[in-house]
PDB file of N, CA and C in Angstrom:
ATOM      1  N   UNK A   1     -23.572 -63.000  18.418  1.00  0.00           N
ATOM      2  CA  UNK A   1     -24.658 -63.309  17.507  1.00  0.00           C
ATOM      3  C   UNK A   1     -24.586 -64.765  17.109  1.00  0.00           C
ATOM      4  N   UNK A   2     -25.590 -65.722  17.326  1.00  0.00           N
ATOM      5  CA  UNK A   2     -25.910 -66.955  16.602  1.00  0.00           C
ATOM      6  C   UNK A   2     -26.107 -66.633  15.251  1.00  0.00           C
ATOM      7  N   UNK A   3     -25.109 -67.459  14.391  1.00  0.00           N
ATOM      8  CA  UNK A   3     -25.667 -67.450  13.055  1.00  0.00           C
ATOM      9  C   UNK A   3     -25.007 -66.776  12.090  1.00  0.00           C
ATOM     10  N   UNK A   4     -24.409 -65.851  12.028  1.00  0.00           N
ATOM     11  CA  UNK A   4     -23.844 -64.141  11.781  1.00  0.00           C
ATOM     12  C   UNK A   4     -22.410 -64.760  10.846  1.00  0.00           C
ATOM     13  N   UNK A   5     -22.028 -65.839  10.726  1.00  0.00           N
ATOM     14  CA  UNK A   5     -20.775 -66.229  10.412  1.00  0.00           C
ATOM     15  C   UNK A   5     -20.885 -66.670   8.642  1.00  0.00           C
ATOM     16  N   UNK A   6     -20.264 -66.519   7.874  1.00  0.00           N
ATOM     17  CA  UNK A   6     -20.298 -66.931   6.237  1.00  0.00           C
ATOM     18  C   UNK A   6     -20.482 -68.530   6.036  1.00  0.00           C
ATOM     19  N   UNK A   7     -21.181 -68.916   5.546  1.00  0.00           N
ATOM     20  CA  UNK A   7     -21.687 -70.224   5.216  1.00  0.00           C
ATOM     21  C   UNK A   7     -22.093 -71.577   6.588  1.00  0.00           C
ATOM     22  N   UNK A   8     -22.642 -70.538   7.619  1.00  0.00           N
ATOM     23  CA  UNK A   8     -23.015 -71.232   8.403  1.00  0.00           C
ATOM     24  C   UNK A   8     -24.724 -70.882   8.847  1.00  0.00           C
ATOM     25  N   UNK A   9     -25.103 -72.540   9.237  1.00  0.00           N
ATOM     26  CA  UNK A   9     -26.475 -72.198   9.472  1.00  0.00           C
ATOM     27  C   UNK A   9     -26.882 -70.777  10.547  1.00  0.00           C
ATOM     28  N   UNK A  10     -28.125 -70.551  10.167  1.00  0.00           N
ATOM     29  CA  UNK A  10     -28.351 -69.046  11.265  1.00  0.00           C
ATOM     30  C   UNK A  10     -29.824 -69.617  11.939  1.00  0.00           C
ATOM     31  N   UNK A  11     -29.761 -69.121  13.092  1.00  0.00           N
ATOM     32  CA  UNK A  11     -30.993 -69.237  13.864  1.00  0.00           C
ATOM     33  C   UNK A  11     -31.290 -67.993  14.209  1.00  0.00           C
ATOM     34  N   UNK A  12     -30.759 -67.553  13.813  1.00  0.00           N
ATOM     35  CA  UNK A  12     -31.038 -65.651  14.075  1.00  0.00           C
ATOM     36  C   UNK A  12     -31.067 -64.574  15.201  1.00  0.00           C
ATOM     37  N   UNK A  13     -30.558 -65.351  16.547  1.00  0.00           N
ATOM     38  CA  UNK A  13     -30.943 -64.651  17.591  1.00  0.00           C
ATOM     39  C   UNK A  13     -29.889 -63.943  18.183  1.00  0.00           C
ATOM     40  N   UNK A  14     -29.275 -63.435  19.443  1.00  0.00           N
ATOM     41  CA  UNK A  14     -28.548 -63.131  20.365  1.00  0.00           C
ATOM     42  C   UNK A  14     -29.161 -63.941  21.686  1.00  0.00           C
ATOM     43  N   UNK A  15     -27.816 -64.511  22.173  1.00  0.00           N
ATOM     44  CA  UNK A  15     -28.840 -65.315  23.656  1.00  0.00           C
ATOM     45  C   UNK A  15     -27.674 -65.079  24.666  1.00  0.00           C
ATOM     46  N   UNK A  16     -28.274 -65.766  25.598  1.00  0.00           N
ATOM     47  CA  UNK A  16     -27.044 -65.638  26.650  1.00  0.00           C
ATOM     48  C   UNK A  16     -27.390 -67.415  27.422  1.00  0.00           C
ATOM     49  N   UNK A  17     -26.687 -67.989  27.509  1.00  0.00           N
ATOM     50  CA  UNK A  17     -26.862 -69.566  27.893  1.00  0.00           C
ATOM     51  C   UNK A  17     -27.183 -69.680  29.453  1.00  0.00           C
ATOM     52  N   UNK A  18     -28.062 -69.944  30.366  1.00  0.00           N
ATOM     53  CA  UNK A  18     -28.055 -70.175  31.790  1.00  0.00           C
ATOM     54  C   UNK A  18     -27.612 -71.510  32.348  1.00  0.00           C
ATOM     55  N   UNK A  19     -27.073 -70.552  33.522  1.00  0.00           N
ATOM     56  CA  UNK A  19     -26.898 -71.672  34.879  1.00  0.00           C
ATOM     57  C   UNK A  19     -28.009 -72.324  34.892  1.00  0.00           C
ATOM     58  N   UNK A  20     -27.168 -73.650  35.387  1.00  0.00           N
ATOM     59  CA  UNK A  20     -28.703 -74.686  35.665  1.00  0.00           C
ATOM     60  C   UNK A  20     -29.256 -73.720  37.090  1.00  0.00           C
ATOM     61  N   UNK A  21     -28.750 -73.092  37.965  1.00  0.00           N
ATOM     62  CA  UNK A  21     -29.467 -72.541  39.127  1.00  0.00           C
ATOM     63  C   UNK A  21     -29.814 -71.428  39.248  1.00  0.00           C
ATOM     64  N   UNK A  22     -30.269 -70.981  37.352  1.00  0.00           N
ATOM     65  CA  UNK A  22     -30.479 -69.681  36.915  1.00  0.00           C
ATOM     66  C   UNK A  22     -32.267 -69.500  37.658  1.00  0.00           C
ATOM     67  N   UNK A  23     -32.467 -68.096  38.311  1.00  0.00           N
ATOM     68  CA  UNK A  23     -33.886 -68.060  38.665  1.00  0.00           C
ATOM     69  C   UNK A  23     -35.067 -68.106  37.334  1.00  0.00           C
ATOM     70  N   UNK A  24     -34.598 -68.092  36.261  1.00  0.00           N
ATOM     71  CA  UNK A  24     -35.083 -67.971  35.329  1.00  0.00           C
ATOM     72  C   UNK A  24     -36.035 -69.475  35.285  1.00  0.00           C
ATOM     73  N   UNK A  25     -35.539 -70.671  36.009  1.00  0.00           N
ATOM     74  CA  UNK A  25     -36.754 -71.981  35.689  1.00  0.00           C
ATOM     75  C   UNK A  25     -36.772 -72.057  37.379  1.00  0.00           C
ATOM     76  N   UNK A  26     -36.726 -71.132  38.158  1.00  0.00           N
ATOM     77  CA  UNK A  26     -37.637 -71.024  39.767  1.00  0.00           C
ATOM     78  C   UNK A  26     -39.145 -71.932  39.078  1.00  0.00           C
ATOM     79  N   UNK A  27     -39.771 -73.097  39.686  1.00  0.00           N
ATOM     80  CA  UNK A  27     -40.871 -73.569  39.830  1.00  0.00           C
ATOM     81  C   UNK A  27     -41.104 -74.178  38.504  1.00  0.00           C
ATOM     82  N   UNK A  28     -40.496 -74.396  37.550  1.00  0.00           N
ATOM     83  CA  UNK A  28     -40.701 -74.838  36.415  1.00  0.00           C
ATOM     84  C   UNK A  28     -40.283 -76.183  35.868  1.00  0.00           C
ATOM     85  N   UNK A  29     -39.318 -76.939  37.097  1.00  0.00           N
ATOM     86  CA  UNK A  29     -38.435 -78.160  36.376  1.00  0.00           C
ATOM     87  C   UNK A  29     -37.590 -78.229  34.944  1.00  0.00           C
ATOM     88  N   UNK A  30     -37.137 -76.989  34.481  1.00  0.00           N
ATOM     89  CA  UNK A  30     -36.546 -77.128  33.828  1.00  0.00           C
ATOM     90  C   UNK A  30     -34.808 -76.686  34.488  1.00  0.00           C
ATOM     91  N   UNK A  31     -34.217 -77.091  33.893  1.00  0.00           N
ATOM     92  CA  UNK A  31     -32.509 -76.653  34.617  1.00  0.00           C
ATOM     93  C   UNK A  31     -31.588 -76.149  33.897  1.00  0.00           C
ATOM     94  N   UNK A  32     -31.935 -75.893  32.348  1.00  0.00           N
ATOM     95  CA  UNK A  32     -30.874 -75.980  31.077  1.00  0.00           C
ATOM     96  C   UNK A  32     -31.749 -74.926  30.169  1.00  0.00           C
ATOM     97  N   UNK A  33     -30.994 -74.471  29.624  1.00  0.00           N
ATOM     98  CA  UNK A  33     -31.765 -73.514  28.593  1.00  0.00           C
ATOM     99  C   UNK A  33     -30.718 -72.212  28.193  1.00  0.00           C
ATOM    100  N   UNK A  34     -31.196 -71.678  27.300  1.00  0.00           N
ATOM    101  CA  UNK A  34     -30.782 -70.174  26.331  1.00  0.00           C
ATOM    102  C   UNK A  34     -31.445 -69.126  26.447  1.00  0.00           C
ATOM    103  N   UNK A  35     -31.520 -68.127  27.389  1.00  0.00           N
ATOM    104  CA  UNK A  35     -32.315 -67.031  26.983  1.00  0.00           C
ATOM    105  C   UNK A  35     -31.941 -65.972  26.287  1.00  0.00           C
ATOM    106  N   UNK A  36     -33.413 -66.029  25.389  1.00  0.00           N
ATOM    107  CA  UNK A  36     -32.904 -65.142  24.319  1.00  0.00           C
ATOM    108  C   UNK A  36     -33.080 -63.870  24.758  1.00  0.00           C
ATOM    109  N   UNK A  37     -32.296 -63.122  23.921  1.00  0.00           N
ATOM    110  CA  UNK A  37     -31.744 -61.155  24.471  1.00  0.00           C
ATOM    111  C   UNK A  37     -32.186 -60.943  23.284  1.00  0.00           C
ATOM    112  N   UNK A  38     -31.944 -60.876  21.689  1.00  0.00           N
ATOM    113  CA  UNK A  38     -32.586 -60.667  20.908  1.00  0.00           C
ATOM    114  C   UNK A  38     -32.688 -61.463  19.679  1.00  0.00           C
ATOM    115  N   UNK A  39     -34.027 -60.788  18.926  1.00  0.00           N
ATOM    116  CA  UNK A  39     -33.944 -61.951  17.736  1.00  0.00           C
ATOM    117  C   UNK A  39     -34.149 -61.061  16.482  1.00  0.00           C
ATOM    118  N   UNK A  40     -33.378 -61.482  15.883  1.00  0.00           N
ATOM    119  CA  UNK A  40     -33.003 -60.727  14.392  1.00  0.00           C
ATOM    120  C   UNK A  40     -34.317 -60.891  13.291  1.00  0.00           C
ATOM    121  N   UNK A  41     -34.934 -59.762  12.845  1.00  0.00           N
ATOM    122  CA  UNK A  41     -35.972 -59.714  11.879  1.00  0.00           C
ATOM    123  C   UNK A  41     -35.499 -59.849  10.848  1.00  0.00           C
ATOM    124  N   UNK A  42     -36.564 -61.258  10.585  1.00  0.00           N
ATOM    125  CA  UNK A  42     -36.208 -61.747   9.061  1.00  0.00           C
ATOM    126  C   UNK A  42     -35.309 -62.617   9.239  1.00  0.00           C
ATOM    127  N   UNK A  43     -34.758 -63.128  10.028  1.00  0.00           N
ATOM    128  CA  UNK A  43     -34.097 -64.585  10.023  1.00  0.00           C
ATOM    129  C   UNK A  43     -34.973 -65.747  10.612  1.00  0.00           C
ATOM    130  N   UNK A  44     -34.734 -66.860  10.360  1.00  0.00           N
ATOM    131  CA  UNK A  44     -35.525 -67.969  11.035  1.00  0.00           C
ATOM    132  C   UNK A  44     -35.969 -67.963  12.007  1.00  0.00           C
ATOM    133  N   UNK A  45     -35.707 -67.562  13.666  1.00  0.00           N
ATOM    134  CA  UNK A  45     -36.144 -67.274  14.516  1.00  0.00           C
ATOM    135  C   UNK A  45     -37.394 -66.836  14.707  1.00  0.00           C
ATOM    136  N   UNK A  46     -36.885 -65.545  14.350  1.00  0.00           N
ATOM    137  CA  UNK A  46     -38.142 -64.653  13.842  1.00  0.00           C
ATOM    138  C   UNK A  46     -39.575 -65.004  12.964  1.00  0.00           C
ATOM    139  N   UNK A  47     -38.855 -65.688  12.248  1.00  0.00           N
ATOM    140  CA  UNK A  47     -40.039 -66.173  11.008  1.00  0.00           C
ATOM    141  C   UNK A  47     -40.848 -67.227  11.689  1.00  0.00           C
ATOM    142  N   UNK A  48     -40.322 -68.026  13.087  1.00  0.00           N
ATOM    143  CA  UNK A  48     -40.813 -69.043  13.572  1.00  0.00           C
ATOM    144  C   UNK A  48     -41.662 -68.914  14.744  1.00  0.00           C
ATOM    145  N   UNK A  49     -41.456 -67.151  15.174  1.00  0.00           N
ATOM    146  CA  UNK A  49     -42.301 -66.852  16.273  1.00  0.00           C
ATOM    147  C   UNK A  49     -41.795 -66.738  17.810  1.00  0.00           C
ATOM    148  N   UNK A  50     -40.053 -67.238  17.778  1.00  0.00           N
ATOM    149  CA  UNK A  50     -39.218 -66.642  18.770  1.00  0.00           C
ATOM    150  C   UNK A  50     -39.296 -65.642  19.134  1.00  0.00           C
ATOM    151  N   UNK A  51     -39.757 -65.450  20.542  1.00  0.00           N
ATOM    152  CA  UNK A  51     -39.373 -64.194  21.073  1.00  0.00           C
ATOM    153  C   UNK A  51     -38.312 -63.760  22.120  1.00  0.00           C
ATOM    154  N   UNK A  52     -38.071 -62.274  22.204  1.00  0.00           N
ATOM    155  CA  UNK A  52     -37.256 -62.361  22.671  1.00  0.00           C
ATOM    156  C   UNK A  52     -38.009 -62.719  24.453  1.00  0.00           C
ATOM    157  N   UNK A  53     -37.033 -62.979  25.607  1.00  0.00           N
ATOM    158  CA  UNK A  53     -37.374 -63.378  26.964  1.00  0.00           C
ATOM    159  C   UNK A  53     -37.594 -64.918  26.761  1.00  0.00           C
ATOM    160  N   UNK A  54     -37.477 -65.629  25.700  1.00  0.00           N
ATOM    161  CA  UNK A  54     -37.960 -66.968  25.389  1.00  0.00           C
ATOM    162  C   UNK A  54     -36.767 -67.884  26.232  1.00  0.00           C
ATOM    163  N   UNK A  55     -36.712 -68.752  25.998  1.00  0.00           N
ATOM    164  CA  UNK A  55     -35.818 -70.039  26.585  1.00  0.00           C
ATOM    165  C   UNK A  55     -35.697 -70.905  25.923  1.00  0.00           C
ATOM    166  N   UNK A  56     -34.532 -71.469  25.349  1.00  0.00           N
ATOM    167  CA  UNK A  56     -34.777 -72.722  24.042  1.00  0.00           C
ATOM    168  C   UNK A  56     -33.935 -73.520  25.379  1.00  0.00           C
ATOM    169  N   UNK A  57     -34.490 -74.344  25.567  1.00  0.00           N
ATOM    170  CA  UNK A  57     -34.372 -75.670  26.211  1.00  0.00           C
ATOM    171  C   UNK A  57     -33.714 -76.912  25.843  1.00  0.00           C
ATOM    172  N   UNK A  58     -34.234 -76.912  24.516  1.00  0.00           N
ATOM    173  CA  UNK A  58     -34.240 -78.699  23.835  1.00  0.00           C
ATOM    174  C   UNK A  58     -33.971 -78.023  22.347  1.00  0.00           C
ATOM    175  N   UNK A  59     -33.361 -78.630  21.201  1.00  0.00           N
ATOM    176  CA  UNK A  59     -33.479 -78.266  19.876  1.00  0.00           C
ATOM    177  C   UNK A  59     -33.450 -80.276  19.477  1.00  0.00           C
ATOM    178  N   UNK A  60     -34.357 -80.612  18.844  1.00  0.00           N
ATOM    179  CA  UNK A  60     -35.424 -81.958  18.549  1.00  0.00           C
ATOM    180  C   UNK A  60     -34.544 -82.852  19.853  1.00  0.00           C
ATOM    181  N   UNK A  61     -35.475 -82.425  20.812  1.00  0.00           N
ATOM    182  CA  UNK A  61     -34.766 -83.090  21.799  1.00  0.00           C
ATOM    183  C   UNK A  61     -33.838 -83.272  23.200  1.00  0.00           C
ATOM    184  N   UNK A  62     -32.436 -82.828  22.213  1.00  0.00           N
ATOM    185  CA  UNK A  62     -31.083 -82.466  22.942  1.00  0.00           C
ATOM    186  C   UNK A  62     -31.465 -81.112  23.712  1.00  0.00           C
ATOM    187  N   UNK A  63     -30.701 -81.778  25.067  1.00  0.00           N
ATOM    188  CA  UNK A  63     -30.539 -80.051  26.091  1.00  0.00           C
ATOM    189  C   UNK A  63     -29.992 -79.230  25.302  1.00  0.00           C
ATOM    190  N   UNK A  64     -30.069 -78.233  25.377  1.00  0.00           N
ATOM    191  CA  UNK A  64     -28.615 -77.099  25.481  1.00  0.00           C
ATOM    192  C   UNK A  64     -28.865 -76.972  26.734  1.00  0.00           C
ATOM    193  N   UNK A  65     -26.790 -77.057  27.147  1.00  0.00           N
ATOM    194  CA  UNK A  65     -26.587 -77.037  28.213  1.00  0.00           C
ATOM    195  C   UNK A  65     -25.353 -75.996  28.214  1.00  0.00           C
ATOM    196  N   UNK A  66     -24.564 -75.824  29.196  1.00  0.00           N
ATOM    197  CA  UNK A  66     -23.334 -74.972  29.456  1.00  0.00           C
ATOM    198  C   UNK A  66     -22.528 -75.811  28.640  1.00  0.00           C
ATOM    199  N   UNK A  67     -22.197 -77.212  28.931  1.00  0.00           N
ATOM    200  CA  UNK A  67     -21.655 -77.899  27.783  1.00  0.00           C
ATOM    201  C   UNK A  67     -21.709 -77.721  26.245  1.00  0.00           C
ATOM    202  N   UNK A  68     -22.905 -78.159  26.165  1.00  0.00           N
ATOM    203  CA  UNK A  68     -22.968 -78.018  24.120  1.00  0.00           C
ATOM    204  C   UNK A  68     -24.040 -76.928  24.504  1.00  0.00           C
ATOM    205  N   UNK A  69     -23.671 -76.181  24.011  1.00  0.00           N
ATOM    206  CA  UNK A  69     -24.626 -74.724  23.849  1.00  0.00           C
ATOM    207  C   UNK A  69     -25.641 -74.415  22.998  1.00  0.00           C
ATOM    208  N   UNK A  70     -26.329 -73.422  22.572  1.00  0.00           N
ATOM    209  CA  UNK A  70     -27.486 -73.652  21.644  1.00  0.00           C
ATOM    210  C   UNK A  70     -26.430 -73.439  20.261  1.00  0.00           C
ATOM    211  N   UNK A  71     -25.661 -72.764  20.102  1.00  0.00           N
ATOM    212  CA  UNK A  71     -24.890 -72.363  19.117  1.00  0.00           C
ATOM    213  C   UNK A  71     -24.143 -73.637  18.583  1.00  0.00           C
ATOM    214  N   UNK A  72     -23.953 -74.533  19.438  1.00  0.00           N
ATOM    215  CA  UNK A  72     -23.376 -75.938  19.470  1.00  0.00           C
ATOM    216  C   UNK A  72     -24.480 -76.980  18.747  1.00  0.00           C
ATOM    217  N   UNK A  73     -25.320 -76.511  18.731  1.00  0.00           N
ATOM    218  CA  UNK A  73     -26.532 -77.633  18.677  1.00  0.00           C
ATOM    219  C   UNK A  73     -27.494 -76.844  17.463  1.00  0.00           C
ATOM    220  N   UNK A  74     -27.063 -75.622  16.904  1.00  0.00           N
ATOM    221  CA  UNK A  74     -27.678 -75.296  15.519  1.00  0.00           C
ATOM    222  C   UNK A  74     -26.236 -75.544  14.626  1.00  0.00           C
ATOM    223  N   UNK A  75     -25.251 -75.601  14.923  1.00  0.00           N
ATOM    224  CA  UNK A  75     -24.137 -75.387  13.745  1.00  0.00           C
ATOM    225  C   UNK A  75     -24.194 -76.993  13.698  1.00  0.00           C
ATOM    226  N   UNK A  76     -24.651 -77.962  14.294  1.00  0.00           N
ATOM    227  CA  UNK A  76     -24.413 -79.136  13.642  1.00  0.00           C
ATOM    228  C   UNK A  76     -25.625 -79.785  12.347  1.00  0.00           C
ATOM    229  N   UNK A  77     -25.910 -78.601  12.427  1.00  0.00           N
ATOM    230  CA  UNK A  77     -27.569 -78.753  11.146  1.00  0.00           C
ATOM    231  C   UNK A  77     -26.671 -78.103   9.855  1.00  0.00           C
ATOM    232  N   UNK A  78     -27.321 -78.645   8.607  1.00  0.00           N
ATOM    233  CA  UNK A  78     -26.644 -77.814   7.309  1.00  0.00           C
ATOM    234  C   UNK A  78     -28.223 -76.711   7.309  1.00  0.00           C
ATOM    235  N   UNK A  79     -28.089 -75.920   6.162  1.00  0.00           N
ATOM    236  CA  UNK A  79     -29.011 -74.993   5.666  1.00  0.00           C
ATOM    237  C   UNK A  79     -30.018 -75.860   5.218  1.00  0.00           C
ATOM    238  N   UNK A  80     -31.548 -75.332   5.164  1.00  0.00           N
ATOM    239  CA  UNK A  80     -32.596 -75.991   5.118  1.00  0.00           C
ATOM    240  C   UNK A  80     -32.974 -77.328   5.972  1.00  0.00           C
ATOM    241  N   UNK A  81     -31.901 -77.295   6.763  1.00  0.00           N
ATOM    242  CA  UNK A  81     -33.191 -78.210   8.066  1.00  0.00           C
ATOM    243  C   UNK A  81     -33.664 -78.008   8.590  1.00  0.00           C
ATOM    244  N   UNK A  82     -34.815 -78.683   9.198  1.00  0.00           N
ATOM    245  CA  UNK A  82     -35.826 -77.815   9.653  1.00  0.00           C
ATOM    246  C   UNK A  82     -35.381 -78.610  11.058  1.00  0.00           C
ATOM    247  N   UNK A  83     -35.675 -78.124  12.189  1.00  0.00           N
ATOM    248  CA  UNK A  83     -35.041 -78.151  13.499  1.00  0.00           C
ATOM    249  C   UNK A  83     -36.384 -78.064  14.886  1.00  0.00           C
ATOM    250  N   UNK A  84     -36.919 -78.673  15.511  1.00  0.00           N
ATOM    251  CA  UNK A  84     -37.435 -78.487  16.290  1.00  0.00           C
ATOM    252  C   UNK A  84     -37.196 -77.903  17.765  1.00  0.00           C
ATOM    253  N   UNK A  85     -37.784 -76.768  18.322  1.00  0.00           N
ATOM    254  CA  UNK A  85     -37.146 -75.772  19.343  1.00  0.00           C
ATOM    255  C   UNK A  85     -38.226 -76.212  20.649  1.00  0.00           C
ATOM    256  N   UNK A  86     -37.403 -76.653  21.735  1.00  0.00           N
ATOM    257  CA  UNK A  86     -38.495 -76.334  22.893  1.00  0.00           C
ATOM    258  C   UNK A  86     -38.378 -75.245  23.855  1.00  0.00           C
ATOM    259  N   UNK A  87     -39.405 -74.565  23.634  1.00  0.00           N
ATOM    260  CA  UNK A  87     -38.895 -72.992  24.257  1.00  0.00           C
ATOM    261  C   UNK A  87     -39.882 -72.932  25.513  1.00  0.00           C
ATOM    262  N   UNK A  88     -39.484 -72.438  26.699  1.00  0.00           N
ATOM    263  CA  UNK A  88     -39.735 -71.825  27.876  1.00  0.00           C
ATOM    264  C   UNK A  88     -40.086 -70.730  27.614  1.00  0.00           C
ATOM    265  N   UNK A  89     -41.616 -70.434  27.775  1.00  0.00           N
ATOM    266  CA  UNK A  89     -42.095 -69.347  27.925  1.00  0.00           C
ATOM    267  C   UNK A  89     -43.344 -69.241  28.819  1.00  0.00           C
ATOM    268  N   UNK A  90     -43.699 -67.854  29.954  1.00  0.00           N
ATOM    269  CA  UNK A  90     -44.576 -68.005  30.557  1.00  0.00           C
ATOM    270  C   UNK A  90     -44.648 -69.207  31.430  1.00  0.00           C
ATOM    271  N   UNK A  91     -43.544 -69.949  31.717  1.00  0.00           N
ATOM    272  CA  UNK A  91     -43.732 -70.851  32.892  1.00  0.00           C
ATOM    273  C   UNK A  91     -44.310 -72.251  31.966  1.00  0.00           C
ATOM    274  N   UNK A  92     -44.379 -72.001  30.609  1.00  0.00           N
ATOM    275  CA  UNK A  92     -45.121 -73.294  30.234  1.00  0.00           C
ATOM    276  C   UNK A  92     -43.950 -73.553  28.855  1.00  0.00           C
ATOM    277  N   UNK A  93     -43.593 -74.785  28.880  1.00  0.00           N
ATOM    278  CA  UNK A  93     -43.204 -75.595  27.453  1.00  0.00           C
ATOM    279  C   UNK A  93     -43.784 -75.333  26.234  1.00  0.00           C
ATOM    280  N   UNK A  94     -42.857 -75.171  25.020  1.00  0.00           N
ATOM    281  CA  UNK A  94     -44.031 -75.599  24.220  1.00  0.00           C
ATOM    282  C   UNK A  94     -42.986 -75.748  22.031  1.00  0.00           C
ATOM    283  N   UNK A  95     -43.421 -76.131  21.395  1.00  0.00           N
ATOM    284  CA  UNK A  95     -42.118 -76.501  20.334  1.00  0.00           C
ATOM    285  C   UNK A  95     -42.597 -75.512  19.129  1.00  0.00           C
ATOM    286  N   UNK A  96     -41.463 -75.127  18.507  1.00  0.00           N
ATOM    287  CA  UNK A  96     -41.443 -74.369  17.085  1.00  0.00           C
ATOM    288  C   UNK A  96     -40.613 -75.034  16.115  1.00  0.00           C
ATOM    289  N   UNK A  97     -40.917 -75.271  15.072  1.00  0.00           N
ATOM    290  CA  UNK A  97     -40.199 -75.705  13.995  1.00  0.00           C
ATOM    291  C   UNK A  97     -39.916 -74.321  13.230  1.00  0.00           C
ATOM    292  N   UNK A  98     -38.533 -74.701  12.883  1.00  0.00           N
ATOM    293  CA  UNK A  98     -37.778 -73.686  12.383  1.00  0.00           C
ATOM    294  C   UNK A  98     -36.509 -73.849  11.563  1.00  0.00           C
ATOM    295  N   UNK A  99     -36.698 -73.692  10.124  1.00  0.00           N
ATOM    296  CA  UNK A  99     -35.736 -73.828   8.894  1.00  0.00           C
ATOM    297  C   UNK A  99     -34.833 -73.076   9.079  1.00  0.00           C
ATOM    298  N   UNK A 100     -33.390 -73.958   9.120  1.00  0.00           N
ATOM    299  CA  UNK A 100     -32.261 -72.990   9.379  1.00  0.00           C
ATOM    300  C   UNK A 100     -32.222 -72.297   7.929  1.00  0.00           C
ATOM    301  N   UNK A 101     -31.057 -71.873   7.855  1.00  0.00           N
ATOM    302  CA  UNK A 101     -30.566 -71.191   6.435  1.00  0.00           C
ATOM    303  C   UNK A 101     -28.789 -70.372   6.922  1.00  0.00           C
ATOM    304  N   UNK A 102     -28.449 -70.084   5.384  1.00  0.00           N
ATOM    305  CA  UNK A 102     -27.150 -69.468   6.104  1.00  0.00           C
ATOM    306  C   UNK A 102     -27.586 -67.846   5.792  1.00  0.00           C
ATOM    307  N   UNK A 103     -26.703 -67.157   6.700  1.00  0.00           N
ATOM    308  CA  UNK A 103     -27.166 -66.165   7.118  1.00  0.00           C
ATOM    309  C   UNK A 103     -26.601 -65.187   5.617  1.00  0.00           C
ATOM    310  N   UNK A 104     -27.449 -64.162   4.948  1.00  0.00           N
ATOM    311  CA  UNK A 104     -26.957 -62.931   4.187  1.00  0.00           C
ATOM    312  C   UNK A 104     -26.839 -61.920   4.366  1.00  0.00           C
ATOM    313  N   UNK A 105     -26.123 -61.130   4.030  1.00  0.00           N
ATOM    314  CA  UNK A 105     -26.016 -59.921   4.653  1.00  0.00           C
ATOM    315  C   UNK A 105     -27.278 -58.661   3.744  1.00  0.00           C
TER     316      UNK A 105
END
């Protein structure tokens, strides 16, 4: 689980990180990305319109890659930043802004 940890930012999802020679960006030019498996209702994700089958690509920018991971690249945000997502979906790009927060039980 992204997020799930005591006083750390949450993005709310479950993902699994791809190979750059994942079939998942076949015809798309993308090489890097997160696909998401699920996304937790009522956390930021969610509230931002993540779905699950999505692909976060970029967070304002930066790859996630096998290197720095998406989990790598939301824990360096505090609570209440707002974070820009470029998500792979349907073969097309496209960005969500999305306020972290720390996660409650």
């Amino acid at each position: 689980w992204l997020g799930l940890h005591e006083k750390q930012v949450t993005l709310g999802v479950r993902y699994i990180q791809l190979e750059p020679n994942s079939d998942y960006f076949t015809n798309t030019g993308v090489f890097n990305g997160a696909y998401i498996a699920e996304v937790i209702e009522g956390l930021p994700a969610a509230q931002a319109g993540v779905q699950v089958g999505d692909i976060i690509v970029a967070i304002d920018g930066a790859n996630t890659t096998m290197e720095i991971d998406l989990r790598n690249r939301i824990y360096a945000h505090q609570p209440g930043d707002t974070v820009t997502l470029e998500i792979l979906r349907d073969g097309e790009i496209f960005e969500l802004d999305v306020t972290l927060r720390v996660a409650t039980s």
